[in-house]
Every structure is written in structure tokens, then in C-alpha cells.
PDB file of N, CA and C in Angstrom:
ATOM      1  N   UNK A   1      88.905  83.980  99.954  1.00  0.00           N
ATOM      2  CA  UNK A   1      89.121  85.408 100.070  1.00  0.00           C
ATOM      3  C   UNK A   1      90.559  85.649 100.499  1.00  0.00           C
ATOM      4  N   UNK A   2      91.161  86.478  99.955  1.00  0.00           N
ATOM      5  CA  UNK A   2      92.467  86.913 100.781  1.00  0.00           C
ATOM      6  C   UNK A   2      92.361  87.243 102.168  1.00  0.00           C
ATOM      7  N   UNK A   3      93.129  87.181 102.639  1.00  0.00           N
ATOM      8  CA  UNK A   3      93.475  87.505 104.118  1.00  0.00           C
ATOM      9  C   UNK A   3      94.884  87.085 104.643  1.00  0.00           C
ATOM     10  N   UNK A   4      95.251  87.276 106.158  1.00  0.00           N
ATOM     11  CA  UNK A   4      96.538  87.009 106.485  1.00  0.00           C
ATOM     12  C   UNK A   4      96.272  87.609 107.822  1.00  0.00           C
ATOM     13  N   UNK A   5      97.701  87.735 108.426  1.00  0.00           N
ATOM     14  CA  UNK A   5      97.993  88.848 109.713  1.00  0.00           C
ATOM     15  C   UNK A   5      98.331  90.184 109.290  1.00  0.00           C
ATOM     16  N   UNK A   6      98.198  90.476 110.476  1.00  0.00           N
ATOM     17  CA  UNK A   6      98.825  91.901 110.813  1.00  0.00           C
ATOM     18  C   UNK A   6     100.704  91.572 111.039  1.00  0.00           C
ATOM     19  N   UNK A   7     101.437  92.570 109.815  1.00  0.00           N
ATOM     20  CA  UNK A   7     102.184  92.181 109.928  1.00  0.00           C
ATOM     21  C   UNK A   7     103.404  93.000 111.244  1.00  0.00           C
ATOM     22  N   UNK A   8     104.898  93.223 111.490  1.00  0.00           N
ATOM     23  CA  UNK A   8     105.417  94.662 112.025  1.00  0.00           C
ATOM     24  C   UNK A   8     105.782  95.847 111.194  1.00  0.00           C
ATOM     25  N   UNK A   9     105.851  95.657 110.310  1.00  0.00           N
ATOM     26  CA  UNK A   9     105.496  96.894 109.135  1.00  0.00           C
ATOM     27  C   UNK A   9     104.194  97.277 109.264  1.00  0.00           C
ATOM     28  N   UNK A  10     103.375  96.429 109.731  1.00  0.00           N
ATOM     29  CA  UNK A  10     101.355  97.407 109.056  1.00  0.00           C
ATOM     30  C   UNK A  10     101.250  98.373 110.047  1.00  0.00           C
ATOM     31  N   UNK A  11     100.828  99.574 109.601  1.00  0.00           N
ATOM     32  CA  UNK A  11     100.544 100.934 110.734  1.00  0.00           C
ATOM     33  C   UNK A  11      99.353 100.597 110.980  1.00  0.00           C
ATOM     34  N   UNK A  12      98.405  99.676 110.880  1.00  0.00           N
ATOM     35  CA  UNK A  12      96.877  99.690 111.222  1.00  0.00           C
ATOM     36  C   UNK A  12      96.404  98.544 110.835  1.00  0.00           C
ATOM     37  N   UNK A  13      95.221  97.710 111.245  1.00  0.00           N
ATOM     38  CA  UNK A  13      94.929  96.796 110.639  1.00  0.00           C
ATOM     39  C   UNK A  13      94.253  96.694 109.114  1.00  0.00           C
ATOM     40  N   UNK A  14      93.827  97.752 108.898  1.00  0.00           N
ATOM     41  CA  UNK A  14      93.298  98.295 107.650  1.00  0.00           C
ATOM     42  C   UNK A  14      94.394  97.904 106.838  1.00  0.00           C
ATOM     43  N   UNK A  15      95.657  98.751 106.587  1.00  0.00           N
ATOM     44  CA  UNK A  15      96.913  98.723 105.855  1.00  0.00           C
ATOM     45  C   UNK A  15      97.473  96.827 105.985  1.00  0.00           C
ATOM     46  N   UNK A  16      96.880  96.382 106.930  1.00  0.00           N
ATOM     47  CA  UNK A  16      97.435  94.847 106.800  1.00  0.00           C
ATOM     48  C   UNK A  16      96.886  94.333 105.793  1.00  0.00           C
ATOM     49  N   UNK A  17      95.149  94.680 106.011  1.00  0.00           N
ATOM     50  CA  UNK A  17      93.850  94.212 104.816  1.00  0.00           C
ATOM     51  C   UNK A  17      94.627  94.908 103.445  1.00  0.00           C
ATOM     52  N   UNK A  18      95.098  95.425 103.413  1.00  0.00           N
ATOM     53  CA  UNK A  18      95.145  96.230 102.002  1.00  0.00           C
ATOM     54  C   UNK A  18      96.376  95.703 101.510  1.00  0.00           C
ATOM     55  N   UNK A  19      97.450  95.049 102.420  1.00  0.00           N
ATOM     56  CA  UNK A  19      98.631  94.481 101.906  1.00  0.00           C
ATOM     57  C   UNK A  19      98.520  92.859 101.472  1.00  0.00           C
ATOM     58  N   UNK A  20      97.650  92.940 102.340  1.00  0.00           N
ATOM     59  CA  UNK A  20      97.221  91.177 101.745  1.00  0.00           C
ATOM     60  C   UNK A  20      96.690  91.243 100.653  1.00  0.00           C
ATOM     61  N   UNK A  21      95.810  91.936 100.282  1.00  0.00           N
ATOM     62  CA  UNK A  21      94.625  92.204  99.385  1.00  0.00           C
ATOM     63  C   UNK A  21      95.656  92.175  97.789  1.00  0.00           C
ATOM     64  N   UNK A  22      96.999  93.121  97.859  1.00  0.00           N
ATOM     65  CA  UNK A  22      97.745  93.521  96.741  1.00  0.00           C
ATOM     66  C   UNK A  22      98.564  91.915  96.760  1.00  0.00           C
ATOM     67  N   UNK A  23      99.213  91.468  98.088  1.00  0.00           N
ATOM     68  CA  UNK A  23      99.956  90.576  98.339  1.00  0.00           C
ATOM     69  C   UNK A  23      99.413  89.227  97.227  1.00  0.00           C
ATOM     70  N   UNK A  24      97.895  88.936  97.531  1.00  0.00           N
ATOM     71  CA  UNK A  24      97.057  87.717  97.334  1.00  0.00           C
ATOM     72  C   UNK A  24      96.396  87.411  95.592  1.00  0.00           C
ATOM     73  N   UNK A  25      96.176  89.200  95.551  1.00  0.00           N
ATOM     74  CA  UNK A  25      95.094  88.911  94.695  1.00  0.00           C
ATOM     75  C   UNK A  25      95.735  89.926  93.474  1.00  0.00           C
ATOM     76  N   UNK A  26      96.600  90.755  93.883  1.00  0.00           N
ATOM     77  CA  UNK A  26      97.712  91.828  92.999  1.00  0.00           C
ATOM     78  C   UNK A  26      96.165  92.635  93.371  1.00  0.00           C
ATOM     79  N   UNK A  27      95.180  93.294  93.724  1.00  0.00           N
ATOM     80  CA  UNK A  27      94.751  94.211  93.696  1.00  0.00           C
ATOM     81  C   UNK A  27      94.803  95.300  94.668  1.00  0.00           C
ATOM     82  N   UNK A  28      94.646  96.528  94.478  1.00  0.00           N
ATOM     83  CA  UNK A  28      95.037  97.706  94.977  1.00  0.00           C
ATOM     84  C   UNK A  28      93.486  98.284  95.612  1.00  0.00           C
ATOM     85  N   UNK A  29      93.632  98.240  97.073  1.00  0.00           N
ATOM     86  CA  UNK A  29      92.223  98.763  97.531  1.00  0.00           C
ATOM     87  C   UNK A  29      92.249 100.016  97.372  1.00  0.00           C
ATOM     88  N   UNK A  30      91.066 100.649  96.479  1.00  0.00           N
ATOM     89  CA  UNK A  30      91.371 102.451  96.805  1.00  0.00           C
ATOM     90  C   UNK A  30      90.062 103.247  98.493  1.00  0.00           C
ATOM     91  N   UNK A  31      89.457 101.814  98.832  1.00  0.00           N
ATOM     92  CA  UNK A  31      88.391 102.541 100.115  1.00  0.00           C
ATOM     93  C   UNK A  31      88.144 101.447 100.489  1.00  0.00           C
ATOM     94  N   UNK A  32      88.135 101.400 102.003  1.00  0.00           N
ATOM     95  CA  UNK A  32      87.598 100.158 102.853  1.00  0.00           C
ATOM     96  C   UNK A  32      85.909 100.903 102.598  1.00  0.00           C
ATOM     97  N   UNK A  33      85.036  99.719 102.393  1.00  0.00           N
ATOM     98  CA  UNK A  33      83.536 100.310 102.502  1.00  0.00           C
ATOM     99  C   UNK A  33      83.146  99.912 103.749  1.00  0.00           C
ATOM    100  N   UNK A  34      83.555  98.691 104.512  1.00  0.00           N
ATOM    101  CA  UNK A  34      82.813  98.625 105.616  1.00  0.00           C
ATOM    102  C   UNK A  34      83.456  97.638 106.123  1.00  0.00           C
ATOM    103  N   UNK A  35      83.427  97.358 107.662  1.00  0.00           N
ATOM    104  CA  UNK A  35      83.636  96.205 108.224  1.00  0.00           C
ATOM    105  C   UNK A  35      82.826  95.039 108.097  1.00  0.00           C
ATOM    106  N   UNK A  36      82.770  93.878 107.521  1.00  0.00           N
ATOM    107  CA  UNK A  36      81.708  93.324 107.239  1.00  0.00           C
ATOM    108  C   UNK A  36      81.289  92.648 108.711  1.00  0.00           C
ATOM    109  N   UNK A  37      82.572  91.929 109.642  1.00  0.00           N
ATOM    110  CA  UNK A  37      82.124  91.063 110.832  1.00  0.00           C
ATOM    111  C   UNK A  37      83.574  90.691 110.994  1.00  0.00           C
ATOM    112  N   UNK A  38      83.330  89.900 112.363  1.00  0.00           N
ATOM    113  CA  UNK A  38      84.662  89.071 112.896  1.00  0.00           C
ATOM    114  C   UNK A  38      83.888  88.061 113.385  1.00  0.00           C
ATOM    115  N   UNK A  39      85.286  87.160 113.455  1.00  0.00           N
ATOM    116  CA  UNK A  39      84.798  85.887 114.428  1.00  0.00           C
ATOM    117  C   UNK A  39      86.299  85.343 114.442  1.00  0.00           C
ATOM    118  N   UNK A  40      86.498  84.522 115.487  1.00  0.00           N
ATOM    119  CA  UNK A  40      87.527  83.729 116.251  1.00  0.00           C
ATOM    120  C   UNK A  40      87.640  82.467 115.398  1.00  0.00           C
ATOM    121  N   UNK A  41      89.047  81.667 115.886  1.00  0.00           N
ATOM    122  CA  UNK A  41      88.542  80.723 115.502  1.00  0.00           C
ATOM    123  C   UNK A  41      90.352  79.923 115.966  1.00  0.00           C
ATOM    124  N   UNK A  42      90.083  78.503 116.105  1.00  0.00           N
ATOM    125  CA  UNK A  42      91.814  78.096 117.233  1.00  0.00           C
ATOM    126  C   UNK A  42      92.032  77.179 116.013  1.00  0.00           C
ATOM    127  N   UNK A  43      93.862  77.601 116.022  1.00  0.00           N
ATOM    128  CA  UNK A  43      94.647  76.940 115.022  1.00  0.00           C
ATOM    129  C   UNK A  43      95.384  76.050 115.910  1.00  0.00           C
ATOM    130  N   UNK A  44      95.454  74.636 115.638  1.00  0.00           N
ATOM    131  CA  UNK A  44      96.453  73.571 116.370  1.00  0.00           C
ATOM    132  C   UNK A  44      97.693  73.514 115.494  1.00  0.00           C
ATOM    133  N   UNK A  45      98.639  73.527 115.932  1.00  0.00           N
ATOM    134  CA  UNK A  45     100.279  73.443 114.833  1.00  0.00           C
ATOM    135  C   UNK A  45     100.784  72.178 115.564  1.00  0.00           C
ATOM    136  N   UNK A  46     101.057  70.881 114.763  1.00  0.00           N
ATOM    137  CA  UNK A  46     101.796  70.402 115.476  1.00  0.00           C
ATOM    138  C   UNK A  46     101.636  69.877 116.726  1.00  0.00           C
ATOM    139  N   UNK A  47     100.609  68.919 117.439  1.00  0.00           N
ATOM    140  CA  UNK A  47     100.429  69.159 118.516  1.00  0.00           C
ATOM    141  C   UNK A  47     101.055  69.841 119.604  1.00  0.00           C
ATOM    142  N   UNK A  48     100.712  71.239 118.942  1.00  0.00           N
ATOM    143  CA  UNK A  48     101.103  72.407 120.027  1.00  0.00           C
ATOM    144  C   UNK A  48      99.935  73.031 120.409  1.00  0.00           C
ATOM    145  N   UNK A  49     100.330  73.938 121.493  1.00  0.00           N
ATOM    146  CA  UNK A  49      99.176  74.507 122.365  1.00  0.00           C
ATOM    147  C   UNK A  49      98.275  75.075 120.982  1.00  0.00           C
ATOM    148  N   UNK A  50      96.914  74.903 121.400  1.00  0.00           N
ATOM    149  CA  UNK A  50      95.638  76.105 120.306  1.00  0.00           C
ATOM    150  C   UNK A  50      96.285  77.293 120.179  1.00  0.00           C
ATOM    151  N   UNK A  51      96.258  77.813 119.155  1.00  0.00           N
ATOM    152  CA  UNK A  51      96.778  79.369 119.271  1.00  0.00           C
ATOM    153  C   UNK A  51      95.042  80.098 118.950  1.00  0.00           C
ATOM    154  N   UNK A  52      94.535  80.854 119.244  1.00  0.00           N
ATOM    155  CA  UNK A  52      93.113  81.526 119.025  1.00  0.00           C
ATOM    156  C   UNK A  52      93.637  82.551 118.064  1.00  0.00           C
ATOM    157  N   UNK A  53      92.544  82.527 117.374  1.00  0.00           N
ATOM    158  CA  UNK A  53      92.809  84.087 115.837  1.00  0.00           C
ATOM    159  C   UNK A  53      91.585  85.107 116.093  1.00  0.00           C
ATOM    160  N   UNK A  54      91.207  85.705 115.729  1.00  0.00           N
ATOM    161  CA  UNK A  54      90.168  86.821 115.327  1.00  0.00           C
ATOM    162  C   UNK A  54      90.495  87.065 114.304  1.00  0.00           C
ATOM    163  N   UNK A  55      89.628  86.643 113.233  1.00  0.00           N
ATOM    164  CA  UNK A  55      89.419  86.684 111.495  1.00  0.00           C
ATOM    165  C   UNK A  55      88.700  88.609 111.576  1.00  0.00           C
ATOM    166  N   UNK A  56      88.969  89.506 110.933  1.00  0.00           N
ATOM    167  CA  UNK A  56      88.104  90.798 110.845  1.00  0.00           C
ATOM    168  C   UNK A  56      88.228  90.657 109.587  1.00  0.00           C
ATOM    169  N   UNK A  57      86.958  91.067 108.745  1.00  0.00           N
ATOM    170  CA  UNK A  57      86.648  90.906 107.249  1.00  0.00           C
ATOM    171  C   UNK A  57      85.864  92.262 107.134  1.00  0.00           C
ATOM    172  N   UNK A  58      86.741  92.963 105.777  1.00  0.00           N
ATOM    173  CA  UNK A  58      86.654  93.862 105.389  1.00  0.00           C
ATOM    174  C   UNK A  58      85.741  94.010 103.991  1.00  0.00           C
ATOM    175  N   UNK A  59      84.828  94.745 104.067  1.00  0.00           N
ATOM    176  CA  UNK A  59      84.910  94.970 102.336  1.00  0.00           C
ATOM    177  C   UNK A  59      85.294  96.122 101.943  1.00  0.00           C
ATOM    178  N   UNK A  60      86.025  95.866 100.611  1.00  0.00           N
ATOM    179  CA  UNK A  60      86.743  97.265 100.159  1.00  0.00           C
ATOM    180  C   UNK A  60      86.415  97.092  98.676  1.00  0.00           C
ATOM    181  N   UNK A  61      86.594  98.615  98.286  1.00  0.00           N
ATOM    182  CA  UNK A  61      86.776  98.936  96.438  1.00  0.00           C
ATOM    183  C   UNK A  61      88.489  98.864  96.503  1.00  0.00           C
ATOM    184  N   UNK A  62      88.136  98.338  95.023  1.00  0.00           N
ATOM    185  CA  UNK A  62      89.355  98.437  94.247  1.00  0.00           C
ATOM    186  C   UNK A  62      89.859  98.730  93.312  1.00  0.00           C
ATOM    187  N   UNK A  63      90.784  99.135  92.687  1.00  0.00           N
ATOM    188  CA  UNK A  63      90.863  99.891  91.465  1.00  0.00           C
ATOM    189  C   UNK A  63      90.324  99.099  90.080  1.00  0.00           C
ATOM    190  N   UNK A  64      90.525  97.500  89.868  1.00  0.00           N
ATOM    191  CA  UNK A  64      90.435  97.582  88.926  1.00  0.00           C
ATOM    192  C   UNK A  64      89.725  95.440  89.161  1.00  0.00           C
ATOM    193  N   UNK A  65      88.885  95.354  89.427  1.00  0.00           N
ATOM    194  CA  UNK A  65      88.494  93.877  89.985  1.00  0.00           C
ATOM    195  C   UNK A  65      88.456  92.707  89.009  1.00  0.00           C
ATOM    196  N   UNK A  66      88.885  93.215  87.873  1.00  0.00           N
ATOM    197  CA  UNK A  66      88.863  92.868  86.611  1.00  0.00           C
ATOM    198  C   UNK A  66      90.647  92.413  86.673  1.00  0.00           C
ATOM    199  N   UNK A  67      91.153  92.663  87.394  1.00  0.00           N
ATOM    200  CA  UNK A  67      92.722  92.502  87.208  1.00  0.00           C
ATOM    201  C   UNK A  67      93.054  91.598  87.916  1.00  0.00           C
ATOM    202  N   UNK A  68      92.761  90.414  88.162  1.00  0.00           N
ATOM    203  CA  UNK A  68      93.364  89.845  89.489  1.00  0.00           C
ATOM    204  C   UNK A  68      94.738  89.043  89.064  1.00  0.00           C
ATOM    205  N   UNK A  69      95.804  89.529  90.215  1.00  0.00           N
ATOM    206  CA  UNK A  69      96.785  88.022  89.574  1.00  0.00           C
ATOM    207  C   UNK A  69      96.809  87.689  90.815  1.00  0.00           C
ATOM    208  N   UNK A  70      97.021  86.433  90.983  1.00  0.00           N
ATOM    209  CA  UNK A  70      96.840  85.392  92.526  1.00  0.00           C
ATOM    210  C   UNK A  70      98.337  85.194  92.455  1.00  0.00           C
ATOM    211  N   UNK A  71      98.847  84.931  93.929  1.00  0.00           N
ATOM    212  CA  UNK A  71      99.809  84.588  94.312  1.00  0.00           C
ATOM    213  C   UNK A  71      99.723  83.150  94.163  1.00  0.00           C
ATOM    214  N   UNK A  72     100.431  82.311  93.348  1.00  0.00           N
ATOM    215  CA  UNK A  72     100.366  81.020  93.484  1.00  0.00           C
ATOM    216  C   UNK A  72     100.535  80.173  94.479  1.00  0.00           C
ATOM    217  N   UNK A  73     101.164  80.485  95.966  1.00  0.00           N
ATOM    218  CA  UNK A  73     101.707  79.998  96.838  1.00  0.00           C
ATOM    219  C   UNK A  73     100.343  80.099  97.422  1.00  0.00           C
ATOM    220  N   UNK A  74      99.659  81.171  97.283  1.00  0.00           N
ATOM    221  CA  UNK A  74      98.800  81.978  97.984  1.00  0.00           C
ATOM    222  C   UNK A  74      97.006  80.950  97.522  1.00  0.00           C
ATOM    223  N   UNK A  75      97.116  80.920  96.516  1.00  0.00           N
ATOM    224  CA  UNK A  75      95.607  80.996  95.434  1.00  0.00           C
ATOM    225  C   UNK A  75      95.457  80.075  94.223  1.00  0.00           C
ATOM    226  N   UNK A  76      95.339  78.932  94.248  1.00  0.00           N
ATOM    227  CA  UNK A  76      95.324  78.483  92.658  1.00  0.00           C
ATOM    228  C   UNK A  76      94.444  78.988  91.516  1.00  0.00           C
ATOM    229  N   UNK A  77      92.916  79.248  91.925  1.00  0.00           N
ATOM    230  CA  UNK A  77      91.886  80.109  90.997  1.00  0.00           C
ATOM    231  C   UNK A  77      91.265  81.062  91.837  1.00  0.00           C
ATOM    232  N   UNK A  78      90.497  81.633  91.487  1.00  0.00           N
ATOM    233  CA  UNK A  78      88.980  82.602  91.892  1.00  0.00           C
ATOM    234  C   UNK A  78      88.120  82.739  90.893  1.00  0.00           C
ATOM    235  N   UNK A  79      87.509  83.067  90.671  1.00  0.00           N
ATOM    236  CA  UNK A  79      85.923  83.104  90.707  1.00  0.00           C
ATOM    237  C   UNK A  79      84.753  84.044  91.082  1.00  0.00           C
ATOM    238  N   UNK A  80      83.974  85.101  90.493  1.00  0.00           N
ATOM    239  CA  UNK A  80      83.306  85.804  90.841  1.00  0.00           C
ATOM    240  C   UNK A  80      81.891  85.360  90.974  1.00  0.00           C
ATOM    241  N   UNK A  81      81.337  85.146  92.407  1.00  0.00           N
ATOM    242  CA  UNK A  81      80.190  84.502  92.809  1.00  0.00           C
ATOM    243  C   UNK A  81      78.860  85.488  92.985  1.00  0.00           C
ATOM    244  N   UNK A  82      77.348  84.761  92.924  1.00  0.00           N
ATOM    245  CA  UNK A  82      76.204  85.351  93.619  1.00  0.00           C
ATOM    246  C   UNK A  82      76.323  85.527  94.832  1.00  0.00           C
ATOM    247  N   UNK A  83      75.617  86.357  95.083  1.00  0.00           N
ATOM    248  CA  UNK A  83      75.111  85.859  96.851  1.00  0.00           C
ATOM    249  C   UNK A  83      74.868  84.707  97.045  1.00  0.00           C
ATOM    250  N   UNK A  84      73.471  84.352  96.080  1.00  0.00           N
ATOM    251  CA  UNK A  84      72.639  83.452  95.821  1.00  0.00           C
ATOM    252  C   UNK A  84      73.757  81.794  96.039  1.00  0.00           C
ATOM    253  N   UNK A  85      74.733  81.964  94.905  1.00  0.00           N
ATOM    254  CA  UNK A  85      75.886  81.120  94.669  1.00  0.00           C
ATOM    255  C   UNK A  85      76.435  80.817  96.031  1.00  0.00           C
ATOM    256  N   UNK A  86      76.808  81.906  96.976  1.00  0.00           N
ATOM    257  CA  UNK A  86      77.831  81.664  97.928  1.00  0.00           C
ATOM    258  C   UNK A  86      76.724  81.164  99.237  1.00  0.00           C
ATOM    259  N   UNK A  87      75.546  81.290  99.488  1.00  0.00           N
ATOM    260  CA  UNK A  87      74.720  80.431 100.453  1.00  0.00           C
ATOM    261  C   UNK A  87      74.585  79.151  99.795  1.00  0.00           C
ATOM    262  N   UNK A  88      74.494  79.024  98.046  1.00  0.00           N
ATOM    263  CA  UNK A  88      74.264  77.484  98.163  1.00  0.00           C
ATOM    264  C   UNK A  88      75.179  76.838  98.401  1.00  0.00           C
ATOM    265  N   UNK A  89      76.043  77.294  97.873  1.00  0.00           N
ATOM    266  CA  UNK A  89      77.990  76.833  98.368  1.00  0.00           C
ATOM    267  C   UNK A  89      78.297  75.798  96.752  1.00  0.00           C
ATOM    268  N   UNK A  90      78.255  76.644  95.736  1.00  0.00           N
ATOM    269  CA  UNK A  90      78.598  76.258  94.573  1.00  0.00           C
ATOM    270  C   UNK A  90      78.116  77.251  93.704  1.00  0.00           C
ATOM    271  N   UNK A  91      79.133  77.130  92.349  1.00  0.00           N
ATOM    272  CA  UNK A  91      78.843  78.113  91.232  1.00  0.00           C
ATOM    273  C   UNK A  91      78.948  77.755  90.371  1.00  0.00           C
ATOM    274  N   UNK A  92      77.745  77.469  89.189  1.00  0.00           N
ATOM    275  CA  UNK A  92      78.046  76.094  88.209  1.00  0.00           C
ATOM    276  C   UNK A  92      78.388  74.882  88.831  1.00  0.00           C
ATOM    277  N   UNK A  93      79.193  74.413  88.328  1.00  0.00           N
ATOM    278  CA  UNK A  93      79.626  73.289  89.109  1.00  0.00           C
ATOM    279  C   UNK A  93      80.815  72.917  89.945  1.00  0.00           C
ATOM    280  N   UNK A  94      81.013  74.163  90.636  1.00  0.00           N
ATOM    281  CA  UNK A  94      82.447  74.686  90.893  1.00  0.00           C
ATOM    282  C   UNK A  94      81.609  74.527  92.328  1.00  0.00           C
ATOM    283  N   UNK A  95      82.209  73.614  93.356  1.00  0.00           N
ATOM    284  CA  UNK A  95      81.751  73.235  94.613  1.00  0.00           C
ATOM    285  C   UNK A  95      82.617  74.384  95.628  1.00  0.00           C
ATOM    286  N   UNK A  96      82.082  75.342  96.135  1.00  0.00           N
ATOM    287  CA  UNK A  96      82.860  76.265  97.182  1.00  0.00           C
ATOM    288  C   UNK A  96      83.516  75.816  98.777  1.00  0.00           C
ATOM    289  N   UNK A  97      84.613  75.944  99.197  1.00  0.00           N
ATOM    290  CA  UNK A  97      84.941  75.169 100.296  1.00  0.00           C
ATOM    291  C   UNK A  97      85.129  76.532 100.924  1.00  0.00           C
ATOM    292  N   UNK A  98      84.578  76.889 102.359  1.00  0.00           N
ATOM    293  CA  UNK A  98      84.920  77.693 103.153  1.00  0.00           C
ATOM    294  C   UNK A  98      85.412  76.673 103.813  1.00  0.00           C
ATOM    295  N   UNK A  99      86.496  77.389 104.958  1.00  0.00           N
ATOM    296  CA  UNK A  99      87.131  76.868 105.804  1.00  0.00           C
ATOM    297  C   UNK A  99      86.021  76.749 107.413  1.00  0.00           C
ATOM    298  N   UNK A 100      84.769  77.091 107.350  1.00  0.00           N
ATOM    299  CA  UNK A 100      84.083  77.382 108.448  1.00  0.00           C
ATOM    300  C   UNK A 100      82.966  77.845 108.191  1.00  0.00           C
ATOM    301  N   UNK A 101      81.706  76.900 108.768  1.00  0.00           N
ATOM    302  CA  UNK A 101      80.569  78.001 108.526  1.00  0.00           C
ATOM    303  C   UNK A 101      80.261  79.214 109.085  1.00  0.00           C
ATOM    304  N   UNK A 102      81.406  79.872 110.016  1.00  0.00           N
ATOM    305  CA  UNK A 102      81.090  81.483 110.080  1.00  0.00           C
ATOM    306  C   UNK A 102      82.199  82.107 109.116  1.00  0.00           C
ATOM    307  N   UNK A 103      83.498  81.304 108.289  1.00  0.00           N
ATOM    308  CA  UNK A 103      83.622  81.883 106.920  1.00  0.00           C
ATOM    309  C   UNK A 103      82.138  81.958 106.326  1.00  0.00           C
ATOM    310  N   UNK A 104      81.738  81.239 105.539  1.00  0.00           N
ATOM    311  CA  UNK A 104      80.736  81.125 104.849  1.00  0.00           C
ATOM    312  C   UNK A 104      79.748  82.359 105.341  1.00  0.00           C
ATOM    313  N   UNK A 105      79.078  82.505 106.236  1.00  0.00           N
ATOM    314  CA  UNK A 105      78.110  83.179 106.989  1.00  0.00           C
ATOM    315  C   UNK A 105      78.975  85.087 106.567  1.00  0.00           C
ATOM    316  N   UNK A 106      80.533  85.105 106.911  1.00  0.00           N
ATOM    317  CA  UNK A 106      80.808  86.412 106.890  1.00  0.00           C
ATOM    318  C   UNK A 106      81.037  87.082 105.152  1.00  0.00           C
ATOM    319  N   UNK A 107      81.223  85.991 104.669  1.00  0.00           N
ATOM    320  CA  UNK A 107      81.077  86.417 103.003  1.00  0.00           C
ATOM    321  C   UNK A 107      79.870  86.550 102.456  1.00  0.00           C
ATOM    322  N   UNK A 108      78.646  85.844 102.861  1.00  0.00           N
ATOM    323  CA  UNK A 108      77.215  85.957 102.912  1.00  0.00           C
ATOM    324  C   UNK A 108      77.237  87.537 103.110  1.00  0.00           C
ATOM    325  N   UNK A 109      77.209  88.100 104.498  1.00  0.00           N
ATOM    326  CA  UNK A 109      77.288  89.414 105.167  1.00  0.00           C
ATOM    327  C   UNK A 109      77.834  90.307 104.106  1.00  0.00           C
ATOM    328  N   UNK A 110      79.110  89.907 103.628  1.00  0.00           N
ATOM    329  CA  UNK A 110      80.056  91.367 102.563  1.00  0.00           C
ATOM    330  C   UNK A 110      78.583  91.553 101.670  1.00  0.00           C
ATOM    331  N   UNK A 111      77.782  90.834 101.535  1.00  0.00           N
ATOM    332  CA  UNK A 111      77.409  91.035 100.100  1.00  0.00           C
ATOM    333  C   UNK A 111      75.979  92.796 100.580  1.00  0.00           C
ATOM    334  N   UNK A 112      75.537  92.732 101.784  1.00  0.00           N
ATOM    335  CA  UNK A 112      75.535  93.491 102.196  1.00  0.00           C
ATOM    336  C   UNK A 112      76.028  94.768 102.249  1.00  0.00           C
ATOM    337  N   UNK A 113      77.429  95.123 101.818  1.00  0.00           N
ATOM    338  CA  UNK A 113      77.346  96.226 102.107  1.00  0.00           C
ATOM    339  C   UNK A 113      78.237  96.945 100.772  1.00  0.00           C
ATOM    340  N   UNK A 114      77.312  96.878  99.559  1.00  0.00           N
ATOM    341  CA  UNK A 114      77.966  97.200  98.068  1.00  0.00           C
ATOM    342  C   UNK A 114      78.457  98.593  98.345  1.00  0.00           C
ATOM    343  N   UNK A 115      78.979  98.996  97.097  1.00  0.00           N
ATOM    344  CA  UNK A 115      79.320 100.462  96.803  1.00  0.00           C
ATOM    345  C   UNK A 115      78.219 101.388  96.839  1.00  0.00           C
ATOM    346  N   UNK A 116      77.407 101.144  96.592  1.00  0.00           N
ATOM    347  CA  UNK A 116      75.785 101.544  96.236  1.00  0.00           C
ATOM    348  C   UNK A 116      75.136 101.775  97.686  1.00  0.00           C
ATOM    349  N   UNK A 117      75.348 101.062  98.561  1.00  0.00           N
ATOM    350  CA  UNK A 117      74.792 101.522  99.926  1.00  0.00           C
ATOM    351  C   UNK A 117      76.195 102.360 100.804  1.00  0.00           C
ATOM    352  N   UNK A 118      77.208 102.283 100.803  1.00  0.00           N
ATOM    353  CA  UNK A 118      78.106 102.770 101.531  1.00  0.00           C
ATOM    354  C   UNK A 118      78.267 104.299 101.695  1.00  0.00           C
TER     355      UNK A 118
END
């Protein structure tokens, strides 16, 4: 999934989600639908001190989901998954790597909260 920080340009954390979102994936959010969840999680650099994060995962519409261009630095492919797909943790034969099973668990959650219920 795209994501990133909050950068000193973002007026909100929303506008961070929405710059990553164009940044990552070239798509243009036109409505956050919901907060899906957060969770923490400690990055080691270097044996340097833990730095702690708070991941917040958004789901949003977008103009056109059919358009994606990935930042290459960013994304080598994507892939549009089941629910079903993203608990077994594969699609076809395309093996899914979350970085964490409360990644995994909070993309489970997005699927929760479609356009259709919001």
C-alpha cells in the first residue's frame, strides 16, 4: 500500500495520505472514506536508537483506480486483491508480503469500509 510521513509542507495528516497516495501510486484521492486503524511499530537504522512510528491507514476514493503509475523507487508492481486473497496472503500465485501481521490485519479491516457503506 502506499504510505510515508507527514511531511513540513502537509497542512494535516490527511493531505500527507493524499500526497503519498499521488506521490506512490500517481492517483488523486477525491474523499477519505474512513480511517481504517493504526498501529505502532520500531524502526532500527543502523544500530541506532529504535525510532517508534504510528502507521494511520486510510481508506479513500479516487478518481480513477484504473490509472495507477507507481513510483519506481517507490513500487515495482500492484495488483488488485480479494479480501478473501489478502487473509490467505496470496493471489493466484502471486505470494503477498506484508511487512507485519498488523499490516496484514489493517488491510483485512480497509476492506470494511467500501464506498457503498460510507
Amino acid at each position: 500500500m502506499p504510505g510515508g510521513k507527514v511531511d513540513d509542507s502537509d497542512a494535516t495528516i490527511l493531505h500527507a495520505a493524499a500526497r503519498e497516495l499521488k506521490e506512490e501510486a500517481g492517483l488523486t484521492a477525491t474523499r477519505v472514506v474512513a480511517k481504517v486503524g493504526q498501529f505502532t511499530f520500531e524502526d532500527r537504522r543502523a544500530g541506532g536508537a529504535a525510532t517508534t512510528w504510528l502507521k494511520l491507514v486510510f481508506a479513500m476514493e479516487v478518481a480513477d483506480a484504473r490509472r495507477i503509475v507507481l513510483d519506481p523507487a517507490e513500487h515495482q508492481d500492484h495488483l488488485f486483491a480479494t479480501e478473501a486473497e489478502v487473509v490467505a496472503g496470496c493471489v493466484g500465485r502471486v505470494r503477498l508480503a506484508f511487512m507485519s501481521a498488523a499490516n496484514q490485519a489493517v488491510t483485512v479491516a480497509a476492506f470494511g469500509h467500501s464506498l457503498s457503506s460510507a
